[in-house]
Protein backbone atom coordinates (compact mmCIF):
# COMPACT_ATOMS: atom_id res chain seq x y z
CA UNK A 1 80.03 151.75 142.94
CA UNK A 2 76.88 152.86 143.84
CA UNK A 3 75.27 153.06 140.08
CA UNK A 4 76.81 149.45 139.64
CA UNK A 5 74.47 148.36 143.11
CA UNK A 6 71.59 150.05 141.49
CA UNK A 7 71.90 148.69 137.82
CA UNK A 8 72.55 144.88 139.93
CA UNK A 9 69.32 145.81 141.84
CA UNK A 10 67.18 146.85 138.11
CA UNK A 11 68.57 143.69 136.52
CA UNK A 12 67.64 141.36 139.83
CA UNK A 13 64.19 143.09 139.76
CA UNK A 14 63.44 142.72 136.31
CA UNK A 15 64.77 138.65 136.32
CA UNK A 16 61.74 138.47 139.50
CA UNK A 17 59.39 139.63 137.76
CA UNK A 18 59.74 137.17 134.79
CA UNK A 19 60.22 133.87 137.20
CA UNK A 20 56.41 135.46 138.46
CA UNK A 21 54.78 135.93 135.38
CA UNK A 22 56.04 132.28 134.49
CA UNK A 23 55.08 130.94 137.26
CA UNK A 24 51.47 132.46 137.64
CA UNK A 25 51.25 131.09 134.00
CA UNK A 26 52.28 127.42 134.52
CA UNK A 27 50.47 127.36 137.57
CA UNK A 28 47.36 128.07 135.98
CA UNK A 29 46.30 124.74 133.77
CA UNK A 30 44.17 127.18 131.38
CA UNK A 31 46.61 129.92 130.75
CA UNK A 32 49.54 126.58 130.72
CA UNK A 33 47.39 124.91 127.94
CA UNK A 34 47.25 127.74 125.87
CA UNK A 35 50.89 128.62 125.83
CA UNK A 36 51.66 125.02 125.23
CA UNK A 37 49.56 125.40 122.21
CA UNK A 38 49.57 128.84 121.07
CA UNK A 39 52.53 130.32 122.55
CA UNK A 40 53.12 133.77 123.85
CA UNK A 41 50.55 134.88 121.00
CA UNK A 42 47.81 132.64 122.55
CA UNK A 43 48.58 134.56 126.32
CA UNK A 44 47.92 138.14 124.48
CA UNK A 45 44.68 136.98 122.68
CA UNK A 46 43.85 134.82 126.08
CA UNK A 47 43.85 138.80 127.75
CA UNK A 48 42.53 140.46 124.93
CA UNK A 49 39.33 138.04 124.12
CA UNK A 50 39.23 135.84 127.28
CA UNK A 51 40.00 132.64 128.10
CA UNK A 52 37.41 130.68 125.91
CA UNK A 53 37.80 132.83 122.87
CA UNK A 54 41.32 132.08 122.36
CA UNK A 55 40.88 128.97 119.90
CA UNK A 56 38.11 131.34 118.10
CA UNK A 57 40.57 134.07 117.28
CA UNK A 58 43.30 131.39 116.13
CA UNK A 59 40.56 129.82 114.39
CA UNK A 60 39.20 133.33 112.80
CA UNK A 61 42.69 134.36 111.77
CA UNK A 62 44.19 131.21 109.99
CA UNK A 63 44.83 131.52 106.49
CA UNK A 64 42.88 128.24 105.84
CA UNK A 65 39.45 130.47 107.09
CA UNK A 66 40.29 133.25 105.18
CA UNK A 67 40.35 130.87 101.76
CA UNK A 68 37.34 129.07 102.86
CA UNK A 69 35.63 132.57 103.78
CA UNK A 70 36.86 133.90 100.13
CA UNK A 71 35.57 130.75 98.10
CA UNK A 72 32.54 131.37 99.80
CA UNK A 73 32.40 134.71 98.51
CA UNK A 74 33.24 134.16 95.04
CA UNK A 75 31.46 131.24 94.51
CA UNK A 76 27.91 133.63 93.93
CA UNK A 77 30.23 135.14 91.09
CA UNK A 78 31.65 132.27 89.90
CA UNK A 79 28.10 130.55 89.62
CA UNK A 80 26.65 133.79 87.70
CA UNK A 81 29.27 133.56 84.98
CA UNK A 82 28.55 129.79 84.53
CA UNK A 83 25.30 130.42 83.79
CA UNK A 84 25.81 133.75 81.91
CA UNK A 85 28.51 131.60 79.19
CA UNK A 86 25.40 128.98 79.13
CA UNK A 87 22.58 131.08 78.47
CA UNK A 88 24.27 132.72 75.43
CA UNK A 89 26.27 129.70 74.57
CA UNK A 90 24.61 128.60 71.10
CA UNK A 91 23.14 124.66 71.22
């Protein structure tokens, strides 16, 4: 009886404590407007980098940034070996 009352108690306690962290989320409209648009993800970055840096990291870590980032990187290559085939390419 008694280790039923205290497992009741743990599962009460642990049910509180999520209604609060909702709640001091969606009563915040910064922390509210990032989990509407990020999600649970966009909270952790939100403590991790701040409030304002949140659309950075998103921003830094999307795949479409990385591609841009790499074309920018190979493009010096790519640009070397076009004019290395037209230097020794025979007129």
């Amino acid at each position: 009886m008694l280790f039923s009352c205290l497992t009741d108690c743990c599962v009460v306690l642990v049910q509180f404590q999520e209604v609060n962290h909702a709640y001091r989320i969606l009563s915040d409209p910064t922390k509210k407007q990032i989990y509407d648009q990020y999600g649970s993800l966009g909270l952790y970055a939100c403590e991790q980098f701040g409030e304002h840096n949140v659309s950075t990291y998103f921003m830094l870590t999307s795949r479409v940034f990385k591609v841009f980032i790499q074309s920018a990187v190979d493009f010096p290559r790519l640009h070397d070996s076009v004019a290395f085939v037209a230097s020794t390419a025979t007129v």
